[in-house]
Protein backbone atom coordinates (compact mmCIF):
# COMPACT_ATOMS: atom_id res chain seq x y z
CA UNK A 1 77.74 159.70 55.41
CA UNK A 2 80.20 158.89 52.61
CA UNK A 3 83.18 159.02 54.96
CA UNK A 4 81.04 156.52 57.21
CA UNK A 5 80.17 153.91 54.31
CA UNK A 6 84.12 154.02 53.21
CA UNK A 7 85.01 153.27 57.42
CA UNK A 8 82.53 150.48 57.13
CA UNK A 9 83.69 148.96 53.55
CA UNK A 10 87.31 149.56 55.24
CA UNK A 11 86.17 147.82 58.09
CA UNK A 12 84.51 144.44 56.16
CA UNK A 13 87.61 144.50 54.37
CA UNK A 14 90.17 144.34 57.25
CA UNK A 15 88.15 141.55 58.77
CA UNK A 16 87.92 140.24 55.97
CA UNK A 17 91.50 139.82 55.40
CA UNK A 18 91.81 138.69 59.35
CA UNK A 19 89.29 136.11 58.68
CA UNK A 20 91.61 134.66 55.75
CA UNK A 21 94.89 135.15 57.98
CA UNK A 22 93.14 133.09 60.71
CA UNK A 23 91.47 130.27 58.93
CA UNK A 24 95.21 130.23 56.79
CA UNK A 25 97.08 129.86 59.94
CA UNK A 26 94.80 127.52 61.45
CA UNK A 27 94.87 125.29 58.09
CA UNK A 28 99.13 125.81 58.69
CA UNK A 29 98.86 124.75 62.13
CA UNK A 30 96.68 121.73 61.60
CA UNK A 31 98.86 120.57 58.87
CA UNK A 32 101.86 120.23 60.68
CA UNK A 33 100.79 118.99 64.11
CA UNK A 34 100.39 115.59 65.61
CA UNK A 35 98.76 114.75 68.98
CA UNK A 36 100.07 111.67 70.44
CA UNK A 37 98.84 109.21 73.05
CA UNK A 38 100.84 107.08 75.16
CA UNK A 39 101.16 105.52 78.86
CA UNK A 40 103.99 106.04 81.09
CA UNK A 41 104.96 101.92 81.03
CA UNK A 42 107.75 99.89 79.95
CA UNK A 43 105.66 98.60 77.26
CA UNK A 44 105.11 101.57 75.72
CA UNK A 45 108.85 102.22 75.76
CA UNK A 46 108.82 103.00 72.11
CA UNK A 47 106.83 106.13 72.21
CA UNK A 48 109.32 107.12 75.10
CA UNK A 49 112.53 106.72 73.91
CA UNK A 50 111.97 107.91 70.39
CA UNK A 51 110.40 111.08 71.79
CA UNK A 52 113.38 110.99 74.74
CA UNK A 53 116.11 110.73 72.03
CA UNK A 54 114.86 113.23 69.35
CA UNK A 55 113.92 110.27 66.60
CA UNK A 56 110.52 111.40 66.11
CA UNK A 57 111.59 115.20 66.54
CA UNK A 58 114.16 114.58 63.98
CA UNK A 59 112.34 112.76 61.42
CA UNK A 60 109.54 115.25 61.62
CA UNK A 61 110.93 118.33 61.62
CA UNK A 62 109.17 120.93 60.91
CA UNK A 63 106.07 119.24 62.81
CA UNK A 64 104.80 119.90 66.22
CA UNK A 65 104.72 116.95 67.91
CA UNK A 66 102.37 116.98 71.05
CA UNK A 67 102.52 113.88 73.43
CA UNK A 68 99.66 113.01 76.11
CA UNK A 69 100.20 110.86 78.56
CA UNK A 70 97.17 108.00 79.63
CA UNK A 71 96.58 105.11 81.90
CA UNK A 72 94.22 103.10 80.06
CA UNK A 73 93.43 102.76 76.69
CA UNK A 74 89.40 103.17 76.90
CA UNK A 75 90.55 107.04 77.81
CA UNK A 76 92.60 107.28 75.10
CA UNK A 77 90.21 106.27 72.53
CA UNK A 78 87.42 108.38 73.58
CA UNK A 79 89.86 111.04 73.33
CA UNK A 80 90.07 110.04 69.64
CA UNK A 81 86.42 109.86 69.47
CA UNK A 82 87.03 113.54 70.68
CA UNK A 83 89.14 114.38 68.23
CA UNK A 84 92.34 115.29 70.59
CA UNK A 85 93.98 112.83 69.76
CA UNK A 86 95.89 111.79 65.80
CA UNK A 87 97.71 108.54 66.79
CA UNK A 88 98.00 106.34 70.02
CA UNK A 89 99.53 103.90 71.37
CA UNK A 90 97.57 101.13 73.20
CA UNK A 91 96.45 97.37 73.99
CA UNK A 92 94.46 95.21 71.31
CA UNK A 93 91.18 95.61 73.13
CA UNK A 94 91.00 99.38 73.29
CA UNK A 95 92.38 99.06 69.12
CA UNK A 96 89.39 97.04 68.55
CA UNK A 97 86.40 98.70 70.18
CA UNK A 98 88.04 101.55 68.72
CA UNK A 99 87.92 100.35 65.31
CA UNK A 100 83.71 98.97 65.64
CA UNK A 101 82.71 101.46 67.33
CA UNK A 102 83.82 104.55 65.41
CA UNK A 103 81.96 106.01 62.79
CA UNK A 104 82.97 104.10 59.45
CA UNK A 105 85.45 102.19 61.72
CA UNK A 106 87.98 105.45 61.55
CA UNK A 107 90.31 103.95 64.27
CA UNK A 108 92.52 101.20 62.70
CA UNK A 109 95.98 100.06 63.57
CA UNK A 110 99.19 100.74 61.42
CA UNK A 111 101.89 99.13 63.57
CA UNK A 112 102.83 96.74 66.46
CA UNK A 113 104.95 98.17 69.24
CA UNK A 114 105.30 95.49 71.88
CA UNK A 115 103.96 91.89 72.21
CA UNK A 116 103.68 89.73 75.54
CA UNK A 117 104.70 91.68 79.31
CA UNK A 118 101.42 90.95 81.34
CA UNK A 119 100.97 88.78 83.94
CA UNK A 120 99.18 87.14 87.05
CA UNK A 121 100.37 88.26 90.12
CA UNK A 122 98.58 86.83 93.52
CA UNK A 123 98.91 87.86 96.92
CA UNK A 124 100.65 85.12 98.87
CA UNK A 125 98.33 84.94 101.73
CA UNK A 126 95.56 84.44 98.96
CA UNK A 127 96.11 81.02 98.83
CA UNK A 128 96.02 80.76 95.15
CA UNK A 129 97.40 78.36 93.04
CA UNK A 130 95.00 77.09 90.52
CA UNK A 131 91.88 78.91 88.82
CA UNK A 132 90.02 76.77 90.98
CA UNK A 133 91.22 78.64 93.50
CA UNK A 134 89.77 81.67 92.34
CA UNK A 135 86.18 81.02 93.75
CA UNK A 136 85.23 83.88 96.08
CA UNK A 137 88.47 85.93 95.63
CA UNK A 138 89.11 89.07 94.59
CA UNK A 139 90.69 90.21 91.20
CA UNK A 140 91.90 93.31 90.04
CA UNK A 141 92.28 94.50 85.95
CA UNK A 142 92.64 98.10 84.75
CA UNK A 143 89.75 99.50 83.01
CA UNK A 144 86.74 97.73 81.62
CA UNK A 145 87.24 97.28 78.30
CA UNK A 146 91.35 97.01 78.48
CA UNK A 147 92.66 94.30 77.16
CA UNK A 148 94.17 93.15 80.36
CA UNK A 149 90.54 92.71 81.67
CA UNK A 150 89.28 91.00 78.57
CA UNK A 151 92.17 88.78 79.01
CA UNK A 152 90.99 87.83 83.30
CA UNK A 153 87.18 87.76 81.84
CA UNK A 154 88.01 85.08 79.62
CA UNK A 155 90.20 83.08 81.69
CA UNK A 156 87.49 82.47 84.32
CA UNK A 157 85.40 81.95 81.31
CA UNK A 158 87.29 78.68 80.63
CA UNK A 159 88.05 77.93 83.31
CA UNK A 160 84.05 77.35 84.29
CA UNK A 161 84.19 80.71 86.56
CA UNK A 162 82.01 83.57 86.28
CA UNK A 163 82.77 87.17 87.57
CA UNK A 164 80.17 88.56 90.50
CA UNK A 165 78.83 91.23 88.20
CA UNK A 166 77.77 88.42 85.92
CA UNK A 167 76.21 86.18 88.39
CA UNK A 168 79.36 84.33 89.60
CA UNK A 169 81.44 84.09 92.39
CA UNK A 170 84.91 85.96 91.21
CA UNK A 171 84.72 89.47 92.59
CA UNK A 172 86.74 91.48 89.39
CA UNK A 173 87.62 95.31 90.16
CA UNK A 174 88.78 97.51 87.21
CA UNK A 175 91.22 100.05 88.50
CA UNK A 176 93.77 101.99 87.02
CA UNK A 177 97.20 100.61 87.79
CA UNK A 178 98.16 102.65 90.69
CA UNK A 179 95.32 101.85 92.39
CA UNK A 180 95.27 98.34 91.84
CA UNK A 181 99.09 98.57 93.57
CA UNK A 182 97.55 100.74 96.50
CA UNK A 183 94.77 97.92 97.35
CA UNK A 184 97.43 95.18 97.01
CA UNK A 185 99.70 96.81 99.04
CA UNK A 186 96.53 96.63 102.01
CA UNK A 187 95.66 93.07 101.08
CA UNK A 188 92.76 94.62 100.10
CA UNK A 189 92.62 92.48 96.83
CA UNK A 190 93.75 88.60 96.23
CA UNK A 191 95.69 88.69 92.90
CA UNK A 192 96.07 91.25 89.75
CA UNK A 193 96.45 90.90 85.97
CA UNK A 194 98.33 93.43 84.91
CA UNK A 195 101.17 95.27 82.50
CA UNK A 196 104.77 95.65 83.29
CA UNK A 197 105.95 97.53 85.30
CA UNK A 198 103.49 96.79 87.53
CA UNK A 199 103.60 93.10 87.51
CA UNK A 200 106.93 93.40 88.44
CA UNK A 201 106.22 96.11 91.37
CA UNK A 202 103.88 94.21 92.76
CA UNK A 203 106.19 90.81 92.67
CA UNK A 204 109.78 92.72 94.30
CA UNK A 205 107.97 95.73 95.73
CA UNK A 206 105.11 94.06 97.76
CA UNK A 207 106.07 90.21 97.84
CA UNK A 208 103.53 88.90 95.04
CA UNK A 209 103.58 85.90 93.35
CA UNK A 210 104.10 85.19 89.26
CA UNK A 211 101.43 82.95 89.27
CA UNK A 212 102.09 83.09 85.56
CA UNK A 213 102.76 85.34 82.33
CA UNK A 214 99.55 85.74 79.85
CA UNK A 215 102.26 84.64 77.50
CA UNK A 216 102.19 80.79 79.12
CA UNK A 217 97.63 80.84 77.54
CA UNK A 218 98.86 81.78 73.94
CA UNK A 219 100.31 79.89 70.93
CA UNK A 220 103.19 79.94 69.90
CA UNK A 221 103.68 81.93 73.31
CA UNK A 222 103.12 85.25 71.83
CA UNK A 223 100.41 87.97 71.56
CA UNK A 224 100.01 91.66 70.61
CA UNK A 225 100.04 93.80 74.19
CA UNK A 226 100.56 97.54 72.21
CA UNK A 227 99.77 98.35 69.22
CA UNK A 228 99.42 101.95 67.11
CA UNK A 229 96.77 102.93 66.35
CA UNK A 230 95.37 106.07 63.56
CA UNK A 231 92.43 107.87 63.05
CA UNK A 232 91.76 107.42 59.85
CA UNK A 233 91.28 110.52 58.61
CA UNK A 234 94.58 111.77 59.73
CA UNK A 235 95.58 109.79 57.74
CA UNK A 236 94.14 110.86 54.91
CA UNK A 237 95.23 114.25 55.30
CA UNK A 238 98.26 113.90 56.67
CA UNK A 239 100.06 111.16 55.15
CA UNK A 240 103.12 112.57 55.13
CA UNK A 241 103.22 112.78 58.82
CA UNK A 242 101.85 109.14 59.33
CA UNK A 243 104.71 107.81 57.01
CA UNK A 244 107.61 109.80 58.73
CA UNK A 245 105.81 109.20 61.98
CA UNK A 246 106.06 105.00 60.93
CA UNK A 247 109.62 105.53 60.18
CA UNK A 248 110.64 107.02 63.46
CA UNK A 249 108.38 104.14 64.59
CA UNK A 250 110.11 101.47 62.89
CA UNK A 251 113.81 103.06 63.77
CA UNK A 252 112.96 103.42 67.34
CA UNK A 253 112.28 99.67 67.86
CA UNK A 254 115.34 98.53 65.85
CA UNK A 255 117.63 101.16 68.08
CA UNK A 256 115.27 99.68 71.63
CA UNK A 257 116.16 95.90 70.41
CA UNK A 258 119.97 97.29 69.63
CA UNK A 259 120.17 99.33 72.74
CA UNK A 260 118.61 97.71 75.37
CA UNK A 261 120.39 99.07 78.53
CA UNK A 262 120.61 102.55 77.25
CA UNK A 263 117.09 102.32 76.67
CA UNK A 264 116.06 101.27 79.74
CA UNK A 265 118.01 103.95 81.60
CA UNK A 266 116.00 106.53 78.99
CA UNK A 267 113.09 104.97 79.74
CA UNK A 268 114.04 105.49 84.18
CA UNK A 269 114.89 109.00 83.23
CA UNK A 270 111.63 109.56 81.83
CA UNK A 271 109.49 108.13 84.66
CA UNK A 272 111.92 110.45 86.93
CA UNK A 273 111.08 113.79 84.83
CA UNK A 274 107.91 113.06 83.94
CA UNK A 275 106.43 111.35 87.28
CA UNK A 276 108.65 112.65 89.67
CA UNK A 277 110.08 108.93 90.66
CA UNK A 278 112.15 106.39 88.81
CA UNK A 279 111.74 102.66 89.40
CA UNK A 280 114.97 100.25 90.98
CA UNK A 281 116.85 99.13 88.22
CA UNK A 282 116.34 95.23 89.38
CA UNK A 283 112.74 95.71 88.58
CA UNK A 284 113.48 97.63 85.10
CA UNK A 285 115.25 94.88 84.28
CA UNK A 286 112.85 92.13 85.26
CA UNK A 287 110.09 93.78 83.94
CA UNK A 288 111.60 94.60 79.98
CA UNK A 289 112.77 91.14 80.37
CA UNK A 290 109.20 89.87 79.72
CA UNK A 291 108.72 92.17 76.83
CA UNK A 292 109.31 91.81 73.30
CA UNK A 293 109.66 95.19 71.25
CA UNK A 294 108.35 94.91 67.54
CA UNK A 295 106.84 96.32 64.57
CA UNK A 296 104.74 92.75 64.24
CA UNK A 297 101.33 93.51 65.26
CA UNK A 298 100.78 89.88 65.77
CA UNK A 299 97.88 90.03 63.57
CA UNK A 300 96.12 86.14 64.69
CA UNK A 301 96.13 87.79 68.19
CA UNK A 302 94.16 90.41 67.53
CA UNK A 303 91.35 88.29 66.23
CA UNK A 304 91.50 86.14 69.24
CA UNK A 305 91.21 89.08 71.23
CA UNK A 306 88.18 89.98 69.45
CA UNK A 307 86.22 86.55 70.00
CA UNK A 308 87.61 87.00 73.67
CA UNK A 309 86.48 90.25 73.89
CA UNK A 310 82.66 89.08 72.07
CA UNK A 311 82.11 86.12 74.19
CA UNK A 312 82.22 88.23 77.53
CA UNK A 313 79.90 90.61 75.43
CA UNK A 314 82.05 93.21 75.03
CA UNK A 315 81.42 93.72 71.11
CA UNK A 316 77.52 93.79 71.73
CA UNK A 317 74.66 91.31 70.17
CA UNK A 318 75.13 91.85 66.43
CA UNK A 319 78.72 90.66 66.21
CA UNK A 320 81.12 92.12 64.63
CA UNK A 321 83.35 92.28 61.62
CA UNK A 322 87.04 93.51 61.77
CA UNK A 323 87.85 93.51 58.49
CA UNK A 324 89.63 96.79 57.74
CA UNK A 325 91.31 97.26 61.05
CA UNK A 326 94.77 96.95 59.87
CA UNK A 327 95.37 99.98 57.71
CA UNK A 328 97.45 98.85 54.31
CA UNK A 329 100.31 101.41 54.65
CA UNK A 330 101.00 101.07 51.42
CA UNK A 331 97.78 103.63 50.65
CA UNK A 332 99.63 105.95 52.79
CA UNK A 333 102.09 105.78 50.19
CA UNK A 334 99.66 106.01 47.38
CA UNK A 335 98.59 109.51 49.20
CA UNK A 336 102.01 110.68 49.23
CA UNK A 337 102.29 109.98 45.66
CA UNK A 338 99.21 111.56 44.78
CA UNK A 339 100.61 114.68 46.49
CA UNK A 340 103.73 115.01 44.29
């Protein structure tokens, strides 16, 4: 009976210890891991080639860096609502519903990436050359929500059009990207607003028409197209790894702007390993072309994008307030500090 209690206390004791050794290595592993979202396009080219060329790697050793790859931003943030994902890259729309609709507004944005590289593009049979033109035609935009579709919803908006789900006469289908190139390829759709590549695909690839670049609608000719984006409690307890993580960040798109061919061949080589196909290098070119890489998250566009976004009723009936969305990276500092 004794030598039975001492195998039990031996026993409580050794899982004891396990139990310790687990939730230790789990704490370990959690502290020096980031899971990071991204999409395979030319826009997001500075996820791509700082992961390609080792920045990131580099300037977080010691960190397991663990990249997902998306097609539309509305995926990756419920994966952040999920908690699978630390720090993403993607469009001002997805930032923003991101931001209002977490709990305590946990999603914010701590860096631009790219601004402008979205356009029309309208099948040449379609007929279209004016959004008057639009009346009874049919419209493609990646996911509800993206900010590629907010962008279409408001343009028919001003331009006294209505889409079909909303009692007018524009019929608007939200597809991911390679489908939207599939049904223009058939003629199976009129016209498409979306990203580059694709609005260069569709233009050399299938014979559609620039009607024109989102760019042409904005002052000043500019607005925010990717931006990246936090949880915030990462943040909080891992600040280390969002600073070194913003340095990489901010490298990467001085070395992109520096290094342009080279990082357009990186960016081919990536598409080739990761997808299986590369792109020509005529529409590589045309496409980054129409892109500007920055660290600016172009902050009057993301409040225009919000009003956009509310007046198709995106943000729902209560409005909505976006102060806090921009995280003040200097607290991120502050944390560090606090640290040491």
């Amino acid at each position: 009976m004794k030598f039975t209690a001492a195998v039990g206390a031996a026993l409580v004791i050794t899982i004891t210890i396990l139990v310790v050794i687990a939730n230790f290595t789990h704490e370990v592993t959690a502290q020096n891991k980031v899971r990071v979202a991204f999409f395979p396009n030319i826009n997001h080219i500075v996820p791509i080639v700082g992961m390609e060329n080792g920045i990131f790697s580099k300037n977080l050793e010691g960190t397991e860096i663990e990249t997902r790859l998306f097609d539309s931003g509305p995926q990756v943030i419920e994966s952040m609502f999920a908690n699978s994902v630390d720090i993403a890259y993607v469009g001002p729309g997805p930032a923003i519903n991101g931001f209002l609709q977490s709990k305590n507004n946990e999603i914010q944005i701590i860096s631009g990436a790219a601004s402008n590289g979205v356009s029309f593009v309208v099948n040449p049979e379609s007929q279209i050359k004016t959004a008057e033109d639009l009346d009874g035609k049919r419209i493609a935009a990646p996911l509800i929500g993206n900010t590629q579709d907010i962008s279409l919803r408001n343009y028919l908006y001003e331009n006294g059009l209505k889409p079909a789900d909303k009692g007018g006469s524009v019929y608007v289908f939200n597809l991911e990207n390679p489908e939207i190139y599939t049904l223009f390829a058939k003629g199976d759709i009129d016209g498409a607003w979306v990203p580059e590549p694709w609005a260069t695909r569709l233009v050399l690839e299938l014979g559609g028409v620039r009607l024109f670049n989102e760019e042409d609608l904005w002052p000043q000719k500019q607005f925010a197209s990717v931006v990246l984006v936090a949880r915030n409690d990462y943040i909080k307890n891992h600040p280390e790894i969002v600073s070194k993580w913003l340095d990489a960040h901010t490298y990467t798109v001085n070395w992109i702007n520096q290094n342009p061919d080279q990082s357009k061949v990186i960016f081919n080589q990536f598409l080739k390993n990761t997808l299986g196909k590369s792109l020509k290098d005529e529409i590589i070119n045309e496409a980054f072309s129409h892109i500007q890489i920055t660290t600016d998250p172009s902050v009057d566009s993301i409040y225009i994008f919000a009003e956009r976004a509310n007046s198709v009723g995106y943000l729902g009936r209560h409005g909505y307030n976006l102060d806090g969305i921009f995280h003040d990276t200097n607290l991120v500092k502050a944390l560090l500090e606090n640290e040491t």
